[in-house]
N, C-alpha and C. Protein backbone atom coordinates (compact mmCIF):
# COMPACT_ATOMS: atom_id res chain seq x y z
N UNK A 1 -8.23 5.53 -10.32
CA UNK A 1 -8.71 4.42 -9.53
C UNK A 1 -9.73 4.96 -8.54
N UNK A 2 -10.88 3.94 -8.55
CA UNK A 2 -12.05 4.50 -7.50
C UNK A 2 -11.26 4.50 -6.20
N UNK A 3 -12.45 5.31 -5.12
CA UNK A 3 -11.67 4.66 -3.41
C UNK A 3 -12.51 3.41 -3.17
N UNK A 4 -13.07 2.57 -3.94
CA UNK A 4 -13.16 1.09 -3.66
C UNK A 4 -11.87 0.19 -3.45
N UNK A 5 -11.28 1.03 -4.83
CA UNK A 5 -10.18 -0.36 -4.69
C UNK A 5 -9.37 0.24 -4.10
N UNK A 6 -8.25 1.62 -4.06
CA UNK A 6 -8.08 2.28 -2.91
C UNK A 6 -8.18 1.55 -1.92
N UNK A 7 -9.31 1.29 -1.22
CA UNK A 7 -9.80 0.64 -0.14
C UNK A 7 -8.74 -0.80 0.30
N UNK A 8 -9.17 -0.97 -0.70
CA UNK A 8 -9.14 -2.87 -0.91
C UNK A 8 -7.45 -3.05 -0.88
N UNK A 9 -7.29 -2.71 -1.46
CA UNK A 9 -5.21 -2.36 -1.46
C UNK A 9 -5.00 -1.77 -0.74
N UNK A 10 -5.53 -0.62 0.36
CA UNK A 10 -5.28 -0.69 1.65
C UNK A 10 -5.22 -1.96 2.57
N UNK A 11 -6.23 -2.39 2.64
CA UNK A 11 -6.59 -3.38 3.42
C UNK A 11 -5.70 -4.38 3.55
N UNK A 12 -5.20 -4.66 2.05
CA UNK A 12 -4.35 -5.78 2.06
C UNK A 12 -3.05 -5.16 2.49
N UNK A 13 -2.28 -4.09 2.17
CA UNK A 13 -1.26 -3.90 3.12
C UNK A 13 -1.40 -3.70 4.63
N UNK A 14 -2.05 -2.96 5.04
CA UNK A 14 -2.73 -2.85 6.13
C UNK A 14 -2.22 -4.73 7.11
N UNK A 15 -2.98 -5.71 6.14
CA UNK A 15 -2.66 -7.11 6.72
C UNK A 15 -1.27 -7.43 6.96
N UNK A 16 -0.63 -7.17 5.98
CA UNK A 16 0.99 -7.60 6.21
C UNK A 16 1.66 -6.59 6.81
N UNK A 17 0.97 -5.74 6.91
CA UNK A 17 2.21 -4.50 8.16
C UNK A 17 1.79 -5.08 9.65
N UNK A 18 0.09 -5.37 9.89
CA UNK A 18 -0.13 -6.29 10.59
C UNK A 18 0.63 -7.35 11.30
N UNK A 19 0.86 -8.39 10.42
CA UNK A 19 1.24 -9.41 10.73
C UNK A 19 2.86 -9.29 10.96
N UNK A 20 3.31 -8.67 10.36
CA UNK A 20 4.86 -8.82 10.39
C UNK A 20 5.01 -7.71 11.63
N UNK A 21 4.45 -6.91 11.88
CA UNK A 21 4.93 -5.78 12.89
C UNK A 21 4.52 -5.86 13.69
N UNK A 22 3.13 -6.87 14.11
CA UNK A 22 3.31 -7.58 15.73
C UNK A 22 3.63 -8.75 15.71
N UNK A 23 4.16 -9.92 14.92
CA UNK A 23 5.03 -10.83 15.33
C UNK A 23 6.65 -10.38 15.82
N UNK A 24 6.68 -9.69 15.00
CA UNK A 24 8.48 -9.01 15.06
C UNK A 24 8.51 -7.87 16.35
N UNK A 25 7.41 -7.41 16.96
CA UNK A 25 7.57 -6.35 18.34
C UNK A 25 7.15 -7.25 19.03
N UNK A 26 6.27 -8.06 19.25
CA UNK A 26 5.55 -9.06 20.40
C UNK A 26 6.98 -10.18 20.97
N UNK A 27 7.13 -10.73 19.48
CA UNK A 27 8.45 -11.94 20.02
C UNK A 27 8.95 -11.88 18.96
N UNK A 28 10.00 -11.12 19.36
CA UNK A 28 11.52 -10.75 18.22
C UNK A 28 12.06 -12.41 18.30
N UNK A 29 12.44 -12.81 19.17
CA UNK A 29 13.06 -14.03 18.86
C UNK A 29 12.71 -15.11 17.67
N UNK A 30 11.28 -15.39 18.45
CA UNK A 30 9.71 -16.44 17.29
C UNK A 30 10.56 -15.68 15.90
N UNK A 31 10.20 -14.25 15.72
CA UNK A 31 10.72 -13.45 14.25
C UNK A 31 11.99 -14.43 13.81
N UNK A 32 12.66 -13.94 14.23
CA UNK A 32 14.23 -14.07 14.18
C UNK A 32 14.08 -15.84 13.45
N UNK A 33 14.00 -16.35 14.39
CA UNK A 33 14.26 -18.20 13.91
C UNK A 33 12.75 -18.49 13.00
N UNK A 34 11.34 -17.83 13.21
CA UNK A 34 10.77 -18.70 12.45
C UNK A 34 9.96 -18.08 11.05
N UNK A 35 10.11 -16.51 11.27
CA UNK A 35 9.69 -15.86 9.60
C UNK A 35 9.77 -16.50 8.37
N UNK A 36 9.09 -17.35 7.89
CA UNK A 36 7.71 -16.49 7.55
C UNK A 36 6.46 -17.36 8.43
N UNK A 37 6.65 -18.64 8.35
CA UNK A 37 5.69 -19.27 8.58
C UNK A 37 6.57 -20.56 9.28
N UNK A 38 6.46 -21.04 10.35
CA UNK A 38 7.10 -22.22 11.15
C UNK A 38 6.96 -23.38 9.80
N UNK A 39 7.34 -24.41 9.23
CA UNK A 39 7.32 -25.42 8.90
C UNK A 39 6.94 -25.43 7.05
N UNK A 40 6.40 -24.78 6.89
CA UNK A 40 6.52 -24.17 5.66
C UNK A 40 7.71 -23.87 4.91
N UNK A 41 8.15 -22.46 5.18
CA UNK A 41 9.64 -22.24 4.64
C UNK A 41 10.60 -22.00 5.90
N UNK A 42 11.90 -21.68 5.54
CA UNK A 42 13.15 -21.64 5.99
C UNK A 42 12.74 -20.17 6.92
N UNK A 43 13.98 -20.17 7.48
CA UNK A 43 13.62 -19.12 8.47
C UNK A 43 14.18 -18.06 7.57
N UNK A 44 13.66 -17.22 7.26
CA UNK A 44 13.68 -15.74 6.45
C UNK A 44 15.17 -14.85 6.89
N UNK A 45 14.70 -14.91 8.17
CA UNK A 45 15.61 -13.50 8.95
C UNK A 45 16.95 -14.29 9.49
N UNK A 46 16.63 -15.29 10.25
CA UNK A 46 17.87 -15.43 10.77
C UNK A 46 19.30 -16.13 10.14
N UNK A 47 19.11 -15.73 8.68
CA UNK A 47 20.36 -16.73 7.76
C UNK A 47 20.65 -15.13 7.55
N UNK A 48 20.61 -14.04 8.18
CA UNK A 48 21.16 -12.64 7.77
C UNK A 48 21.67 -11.93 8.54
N UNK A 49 22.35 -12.93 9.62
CA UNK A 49 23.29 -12.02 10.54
C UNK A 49 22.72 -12.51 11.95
N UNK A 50 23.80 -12.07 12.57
CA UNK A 50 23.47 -12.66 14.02
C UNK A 50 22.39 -11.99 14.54
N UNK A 51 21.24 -12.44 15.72
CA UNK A 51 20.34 -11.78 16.45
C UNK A 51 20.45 -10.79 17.41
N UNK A 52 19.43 -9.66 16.69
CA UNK A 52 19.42 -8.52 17.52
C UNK A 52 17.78 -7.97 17.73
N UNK A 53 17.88 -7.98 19.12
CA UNK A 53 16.49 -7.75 19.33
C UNK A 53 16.01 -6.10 19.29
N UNK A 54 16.81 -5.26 19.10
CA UNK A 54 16.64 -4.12 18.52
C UNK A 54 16.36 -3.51 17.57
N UNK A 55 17.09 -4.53 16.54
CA UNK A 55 17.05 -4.13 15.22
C UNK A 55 15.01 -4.59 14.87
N UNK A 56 14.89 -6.27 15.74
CA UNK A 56 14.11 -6.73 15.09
C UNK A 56 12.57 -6.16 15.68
N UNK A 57 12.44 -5.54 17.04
CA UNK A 57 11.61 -4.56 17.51
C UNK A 57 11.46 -3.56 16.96
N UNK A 58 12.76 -2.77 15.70
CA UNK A 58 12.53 -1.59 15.37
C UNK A 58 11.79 -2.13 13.74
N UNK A 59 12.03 -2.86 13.26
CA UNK A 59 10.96 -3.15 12.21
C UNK A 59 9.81 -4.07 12.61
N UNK A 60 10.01 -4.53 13.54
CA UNK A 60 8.27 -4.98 13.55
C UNK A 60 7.32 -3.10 13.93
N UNK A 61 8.04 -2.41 14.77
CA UNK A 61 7.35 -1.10 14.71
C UNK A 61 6.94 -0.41 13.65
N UNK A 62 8.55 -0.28 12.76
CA UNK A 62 8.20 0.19 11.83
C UNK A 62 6.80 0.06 10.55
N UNK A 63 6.65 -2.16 10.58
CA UNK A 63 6.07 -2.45 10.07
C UNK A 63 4.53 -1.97 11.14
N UNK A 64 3.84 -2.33 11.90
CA UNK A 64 2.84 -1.59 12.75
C UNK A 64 2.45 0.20 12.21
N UNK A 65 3.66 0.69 11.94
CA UNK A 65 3.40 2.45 11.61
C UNK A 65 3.24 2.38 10.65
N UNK A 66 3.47 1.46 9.34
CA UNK A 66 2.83 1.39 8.09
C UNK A 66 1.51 0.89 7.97
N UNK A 67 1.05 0.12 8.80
CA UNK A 67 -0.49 -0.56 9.38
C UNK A 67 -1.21 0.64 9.83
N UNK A 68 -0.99 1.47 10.86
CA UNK A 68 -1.32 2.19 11.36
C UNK A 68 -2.05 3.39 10.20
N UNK A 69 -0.85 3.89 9.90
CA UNK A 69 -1.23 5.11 8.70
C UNK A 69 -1.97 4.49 7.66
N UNK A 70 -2.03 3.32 7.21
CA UNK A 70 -2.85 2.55 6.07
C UNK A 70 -4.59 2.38 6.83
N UNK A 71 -4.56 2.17 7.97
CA UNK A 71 -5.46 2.30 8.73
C UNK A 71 -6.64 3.54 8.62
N UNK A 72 -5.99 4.46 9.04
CA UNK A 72 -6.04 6.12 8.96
C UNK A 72 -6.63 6.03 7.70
N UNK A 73 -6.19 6.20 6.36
CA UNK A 73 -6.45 6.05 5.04
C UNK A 73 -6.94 5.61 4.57
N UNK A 74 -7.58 4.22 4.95
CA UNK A 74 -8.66 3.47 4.59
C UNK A 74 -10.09 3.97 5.24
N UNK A 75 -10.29 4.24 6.46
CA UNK A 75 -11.03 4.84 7.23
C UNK A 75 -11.45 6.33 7.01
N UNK A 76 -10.76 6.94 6.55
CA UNK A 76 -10.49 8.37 5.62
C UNK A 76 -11.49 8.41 4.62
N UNK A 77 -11.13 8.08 3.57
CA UNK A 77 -11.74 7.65 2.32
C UNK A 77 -11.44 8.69 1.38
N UNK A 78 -10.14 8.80 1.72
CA UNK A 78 -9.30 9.77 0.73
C UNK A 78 -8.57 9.55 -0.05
N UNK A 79 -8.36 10.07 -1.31
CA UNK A 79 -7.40 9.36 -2.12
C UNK A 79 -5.84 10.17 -2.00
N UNK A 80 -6.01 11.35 -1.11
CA UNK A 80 -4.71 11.81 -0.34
C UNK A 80 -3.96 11.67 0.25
N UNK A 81 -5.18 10.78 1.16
CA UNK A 81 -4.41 9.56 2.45
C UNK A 81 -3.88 8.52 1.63
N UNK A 82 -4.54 7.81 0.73
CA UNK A 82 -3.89 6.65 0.40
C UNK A 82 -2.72 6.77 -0.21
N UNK A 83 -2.65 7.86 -0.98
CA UNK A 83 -1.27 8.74 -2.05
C UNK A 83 0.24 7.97 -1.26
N UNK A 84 -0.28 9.06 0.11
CA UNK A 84 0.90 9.06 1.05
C UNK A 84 1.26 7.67 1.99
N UNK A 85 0.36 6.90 1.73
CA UNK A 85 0.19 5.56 2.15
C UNK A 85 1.04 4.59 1.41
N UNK A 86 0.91 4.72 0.16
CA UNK A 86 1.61 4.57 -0.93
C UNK A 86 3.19 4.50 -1.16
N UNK A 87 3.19 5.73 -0.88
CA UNK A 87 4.20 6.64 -1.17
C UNK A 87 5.48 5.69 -0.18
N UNK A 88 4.92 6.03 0.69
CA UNK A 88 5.12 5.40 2.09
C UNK A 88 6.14 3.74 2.11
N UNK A 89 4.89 2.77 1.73
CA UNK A 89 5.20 1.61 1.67
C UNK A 89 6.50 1.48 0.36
N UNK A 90 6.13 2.37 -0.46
CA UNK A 90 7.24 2.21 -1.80
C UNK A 90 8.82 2.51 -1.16
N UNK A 91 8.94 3.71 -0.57
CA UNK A 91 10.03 3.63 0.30
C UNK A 91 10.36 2.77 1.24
N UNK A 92 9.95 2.41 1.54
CA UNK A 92 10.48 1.16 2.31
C UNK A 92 10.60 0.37 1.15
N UNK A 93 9.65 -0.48 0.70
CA UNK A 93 9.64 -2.09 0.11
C UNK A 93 10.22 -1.62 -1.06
N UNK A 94 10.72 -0.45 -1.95
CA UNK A 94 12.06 -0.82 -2.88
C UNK A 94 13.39 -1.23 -2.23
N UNK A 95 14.18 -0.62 -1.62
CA UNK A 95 15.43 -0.89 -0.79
C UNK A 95 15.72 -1.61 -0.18
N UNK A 96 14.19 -2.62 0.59
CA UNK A 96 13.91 -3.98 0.80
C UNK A 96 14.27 -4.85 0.09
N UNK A 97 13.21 -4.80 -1.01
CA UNK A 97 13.62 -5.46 -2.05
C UNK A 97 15.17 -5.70 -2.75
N UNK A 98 15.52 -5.02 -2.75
CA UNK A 98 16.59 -4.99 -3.89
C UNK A 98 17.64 -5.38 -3.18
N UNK A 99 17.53 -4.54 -1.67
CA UNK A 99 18.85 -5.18 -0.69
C UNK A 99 18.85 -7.41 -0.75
N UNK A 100 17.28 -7.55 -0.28
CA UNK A 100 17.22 -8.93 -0.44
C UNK A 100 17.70 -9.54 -2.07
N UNK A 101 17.44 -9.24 -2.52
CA UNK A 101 17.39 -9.48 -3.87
C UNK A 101 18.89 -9.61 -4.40
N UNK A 102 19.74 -8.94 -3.32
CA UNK A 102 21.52 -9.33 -3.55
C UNK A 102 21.68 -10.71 -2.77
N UNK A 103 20.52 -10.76 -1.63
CA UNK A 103 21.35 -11.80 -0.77
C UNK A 103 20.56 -13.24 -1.16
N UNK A 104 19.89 -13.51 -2.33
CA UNK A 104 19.22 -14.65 -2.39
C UNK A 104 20.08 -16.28 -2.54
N UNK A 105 21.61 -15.97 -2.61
CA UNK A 105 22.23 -17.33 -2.63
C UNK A 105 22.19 -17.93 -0.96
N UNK A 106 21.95 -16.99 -0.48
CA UNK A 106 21.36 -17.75 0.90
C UNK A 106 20.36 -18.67 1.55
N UNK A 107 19.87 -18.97 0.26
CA UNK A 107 18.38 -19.79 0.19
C UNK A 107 18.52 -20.88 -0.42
N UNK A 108 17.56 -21.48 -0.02
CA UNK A 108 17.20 -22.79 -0.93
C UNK A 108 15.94 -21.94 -1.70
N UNK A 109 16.20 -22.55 -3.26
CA UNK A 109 15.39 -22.20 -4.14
C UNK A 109 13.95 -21.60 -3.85
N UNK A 110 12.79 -22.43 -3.30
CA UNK A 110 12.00 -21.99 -2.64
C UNK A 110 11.55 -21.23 -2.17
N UNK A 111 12.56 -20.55 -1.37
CA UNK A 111 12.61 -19.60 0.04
C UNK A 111 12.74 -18.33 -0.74
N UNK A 112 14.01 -18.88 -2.34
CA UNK A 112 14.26 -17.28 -2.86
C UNK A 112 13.43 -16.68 -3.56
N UNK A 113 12.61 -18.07 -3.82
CA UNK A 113 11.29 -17.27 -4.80
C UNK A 113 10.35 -16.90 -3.99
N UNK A 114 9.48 -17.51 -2.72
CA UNK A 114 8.52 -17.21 -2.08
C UNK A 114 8.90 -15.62 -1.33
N UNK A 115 10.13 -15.56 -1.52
CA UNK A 115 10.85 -14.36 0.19
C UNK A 115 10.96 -13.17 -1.42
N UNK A 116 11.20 -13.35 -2.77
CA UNK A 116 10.92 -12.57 -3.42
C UNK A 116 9.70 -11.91 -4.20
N UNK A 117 8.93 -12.96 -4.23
CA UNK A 117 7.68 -12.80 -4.65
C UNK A 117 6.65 -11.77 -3.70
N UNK A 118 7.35 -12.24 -2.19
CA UNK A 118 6.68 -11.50 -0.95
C UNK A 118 7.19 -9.64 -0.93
N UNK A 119 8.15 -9.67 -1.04
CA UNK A 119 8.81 -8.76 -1.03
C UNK A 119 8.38 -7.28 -1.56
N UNK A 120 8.03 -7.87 -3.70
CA UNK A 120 7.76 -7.53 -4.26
C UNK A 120 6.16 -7.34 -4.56
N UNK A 121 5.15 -8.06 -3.52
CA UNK A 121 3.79 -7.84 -3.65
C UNK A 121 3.64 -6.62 -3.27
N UNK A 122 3.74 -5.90 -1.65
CA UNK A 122 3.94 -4.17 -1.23
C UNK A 122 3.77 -3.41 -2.62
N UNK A 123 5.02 -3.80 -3.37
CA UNK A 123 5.36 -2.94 -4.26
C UNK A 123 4.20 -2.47 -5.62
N UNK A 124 4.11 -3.96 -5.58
CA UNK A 124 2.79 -3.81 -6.69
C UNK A 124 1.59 -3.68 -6.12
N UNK A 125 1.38 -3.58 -5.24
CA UNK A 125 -0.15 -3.15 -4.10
C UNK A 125 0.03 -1.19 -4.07
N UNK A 126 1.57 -1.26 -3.47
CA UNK A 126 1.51 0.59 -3.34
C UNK A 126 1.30 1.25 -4.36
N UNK A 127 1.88 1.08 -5.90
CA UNK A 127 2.12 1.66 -6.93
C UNK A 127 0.48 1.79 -7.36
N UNK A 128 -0.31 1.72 -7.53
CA UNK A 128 -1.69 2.14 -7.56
C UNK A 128 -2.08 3.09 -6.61
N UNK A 129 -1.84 2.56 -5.83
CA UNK A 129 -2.39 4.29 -4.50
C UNK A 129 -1.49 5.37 -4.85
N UNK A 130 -0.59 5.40 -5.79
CA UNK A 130 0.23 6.33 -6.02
C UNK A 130 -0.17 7.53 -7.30
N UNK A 131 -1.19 6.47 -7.65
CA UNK A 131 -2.07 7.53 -9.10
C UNK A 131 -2.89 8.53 -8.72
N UNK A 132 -2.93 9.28 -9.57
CA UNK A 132 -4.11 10.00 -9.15
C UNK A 132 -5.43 9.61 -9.48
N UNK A 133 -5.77 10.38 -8.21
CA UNK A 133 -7.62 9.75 -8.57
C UNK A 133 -8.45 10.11 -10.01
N UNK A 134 -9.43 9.85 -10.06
CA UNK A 134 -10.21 9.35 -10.94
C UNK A 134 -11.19 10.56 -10.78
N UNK A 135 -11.21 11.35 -11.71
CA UNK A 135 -11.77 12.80 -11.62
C UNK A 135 -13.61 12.53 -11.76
N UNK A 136 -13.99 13.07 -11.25
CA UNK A 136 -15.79 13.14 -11.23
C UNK A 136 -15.87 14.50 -11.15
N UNK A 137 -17.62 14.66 -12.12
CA UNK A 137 -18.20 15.36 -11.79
C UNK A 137 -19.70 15.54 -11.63
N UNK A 138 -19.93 15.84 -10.37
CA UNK A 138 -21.59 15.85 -9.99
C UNK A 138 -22.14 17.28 -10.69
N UNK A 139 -23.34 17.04 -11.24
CA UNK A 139 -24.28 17.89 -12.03
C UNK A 139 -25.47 17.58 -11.40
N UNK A 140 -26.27 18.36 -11.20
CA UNK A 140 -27.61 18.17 -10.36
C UNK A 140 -27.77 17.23 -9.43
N UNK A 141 -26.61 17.01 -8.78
CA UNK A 141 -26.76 16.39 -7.74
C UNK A 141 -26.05 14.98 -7.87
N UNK A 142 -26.10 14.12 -9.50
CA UNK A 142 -25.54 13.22 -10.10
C UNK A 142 -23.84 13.05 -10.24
N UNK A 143 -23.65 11.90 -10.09
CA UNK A 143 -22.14 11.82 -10.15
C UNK A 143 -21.50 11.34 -11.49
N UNK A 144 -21.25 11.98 -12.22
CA UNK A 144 -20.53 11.45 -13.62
C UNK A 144 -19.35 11.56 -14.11
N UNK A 145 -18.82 10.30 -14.68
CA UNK A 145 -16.99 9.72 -14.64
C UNK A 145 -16.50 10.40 -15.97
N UNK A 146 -15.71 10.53 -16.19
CA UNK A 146 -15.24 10.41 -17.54
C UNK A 146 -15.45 10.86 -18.40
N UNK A 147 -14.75 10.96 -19.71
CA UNK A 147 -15.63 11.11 -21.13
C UNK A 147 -16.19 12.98 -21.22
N UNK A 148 -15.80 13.57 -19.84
CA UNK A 148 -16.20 14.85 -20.57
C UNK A 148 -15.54 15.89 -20.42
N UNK A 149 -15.72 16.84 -21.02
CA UNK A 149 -14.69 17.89 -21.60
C UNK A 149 -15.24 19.54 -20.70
N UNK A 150 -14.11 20.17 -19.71
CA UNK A 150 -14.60 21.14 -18.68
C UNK A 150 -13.91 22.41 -19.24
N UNK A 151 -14.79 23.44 -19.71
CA UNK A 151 -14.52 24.59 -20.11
C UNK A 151 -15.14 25.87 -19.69
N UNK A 152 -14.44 26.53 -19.60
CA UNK A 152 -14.89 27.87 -19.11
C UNK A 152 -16.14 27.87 -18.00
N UNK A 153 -15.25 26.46 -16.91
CA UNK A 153 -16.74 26.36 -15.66
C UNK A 153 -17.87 25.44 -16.24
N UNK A 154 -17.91 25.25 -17.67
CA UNK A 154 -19.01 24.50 -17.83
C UNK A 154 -18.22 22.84 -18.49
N UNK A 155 -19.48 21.96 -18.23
CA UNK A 155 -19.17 20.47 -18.33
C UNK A 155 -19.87 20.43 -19.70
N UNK A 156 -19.15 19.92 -21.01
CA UNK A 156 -19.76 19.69 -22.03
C UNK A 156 -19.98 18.14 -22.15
N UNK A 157 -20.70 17.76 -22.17
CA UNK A 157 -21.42 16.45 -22.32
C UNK A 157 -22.19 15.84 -23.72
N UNK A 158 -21.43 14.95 -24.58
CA UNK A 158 -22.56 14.81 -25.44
C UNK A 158 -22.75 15.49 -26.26
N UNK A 159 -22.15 16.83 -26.40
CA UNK A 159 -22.60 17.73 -27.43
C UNK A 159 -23.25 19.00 -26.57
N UNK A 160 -24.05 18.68 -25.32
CA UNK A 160 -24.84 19.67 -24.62
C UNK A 160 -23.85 20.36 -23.60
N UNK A 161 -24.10 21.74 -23.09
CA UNK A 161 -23.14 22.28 -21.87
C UNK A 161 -24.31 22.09 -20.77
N UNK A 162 -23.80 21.69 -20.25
CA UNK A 162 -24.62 21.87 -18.83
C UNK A 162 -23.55 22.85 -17.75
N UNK A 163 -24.49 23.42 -16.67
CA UNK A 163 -23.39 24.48 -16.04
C UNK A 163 -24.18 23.96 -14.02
N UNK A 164 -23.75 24.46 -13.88
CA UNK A 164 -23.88 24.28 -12.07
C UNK A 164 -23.07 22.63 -11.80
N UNK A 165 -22.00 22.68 -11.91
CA UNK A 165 -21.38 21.68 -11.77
C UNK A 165 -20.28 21.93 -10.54
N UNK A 166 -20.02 20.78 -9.48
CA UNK A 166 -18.65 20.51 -9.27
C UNK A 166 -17.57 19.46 -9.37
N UNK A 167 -16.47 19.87 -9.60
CA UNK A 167 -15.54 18.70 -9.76
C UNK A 167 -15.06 18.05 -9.12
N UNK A 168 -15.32 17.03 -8.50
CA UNK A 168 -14.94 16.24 -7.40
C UNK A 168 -13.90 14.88 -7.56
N UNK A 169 -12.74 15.15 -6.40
CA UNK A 169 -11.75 14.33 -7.42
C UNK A 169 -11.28 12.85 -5.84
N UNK A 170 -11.42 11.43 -6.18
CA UNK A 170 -11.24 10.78 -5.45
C UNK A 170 -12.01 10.51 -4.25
N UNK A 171 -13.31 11.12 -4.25
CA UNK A 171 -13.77 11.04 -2.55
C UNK A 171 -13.56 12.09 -1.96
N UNK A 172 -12.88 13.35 -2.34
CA UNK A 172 -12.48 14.21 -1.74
C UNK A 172 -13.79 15.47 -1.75
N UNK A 173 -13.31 16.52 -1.93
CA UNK A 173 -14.26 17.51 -1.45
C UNK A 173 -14.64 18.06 -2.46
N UNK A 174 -15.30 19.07 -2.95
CA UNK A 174 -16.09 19.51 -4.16
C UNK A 174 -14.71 20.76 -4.23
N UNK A 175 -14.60 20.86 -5.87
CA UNK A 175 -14.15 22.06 -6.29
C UNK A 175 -14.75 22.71 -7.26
């Protein structure tokens, strides 16, 4: 995967660590009774146990430190940063998931599909930053993808070797 889209799947987690990790540190309560959205759906959080403003300050943080480092990584333009960005959000949003995913008779229909569907987007956003990058190599200065075969230092292309090459992998640095 280029660091375009890299990028772009940052960005979008980046939004929901956003949103959920300064509504939930700013006003744990608002969290508590009105997650996800006031009038829309059901209240998310508070059909899961009584209110604690500790618990719910320590994941709106948590969610903010996943914003944060996605931040870092997008701004980077590394596909090292994003790896661990990745990596990152997957630990969390499996165990998320799956924990919710026991408690869905707590819902009205709706709520169990929208609060699962949500759940499970992270998951399918991180699992791409988790690949490895997309190998290049610049030859006279040119950047070229794919399709060629690196031997003994030289780039065979086409049938032709060309030599003064480096291999450059994700945005990262020349090898």
């Amino acid at each position: 995967m280029n660091t375009n889209w890299r990028r772009i799947i940052l960005w979008a987690l980046n939004a929901v660590g956003a949103f959920v990790g300064a509504w939930a540190l700013a006003a744990p309560r608002s969290f508590y009774d009105a997650f996800p959205a006031p009038g829309l759906f059901g209240a998310w959080v508070g059909v899961d146990g009584p209110y604690n403003e500790h618990l719910v300050r320590d994941v709106g943080s948590l969610y903010l430190a996943l914003f944060a480092a996605g931040v870092v990584a997008a701004l980077m333009r590394r596909a090292d940063a994003s790896v661990a960005v990745g990596v990152a959000w997957l630990v969390f949003s499996v165990p998320h998931l799956i924990y919710h995913l026991g408690h869905l008779h707590e819902f009205e229909p709706i709520d169990a599909v929208a609060q699962s569907i949500s759940l499970a987007a992270p998951i399918v956003l991180a699992i791409p930053l988790c690949l490895p990058p997309r190998r290049r190599t610049v030859i006279g200065g040119r950047t070229v993808t794919g399709g060629r075969t690196v031997t003994g230092g030289r780039t065979v292309t086409g049938g032709r070797t060309v030599t003064g090459e480096r291999t450059v992998t994700g945005g990262g640095e020349a090898r």
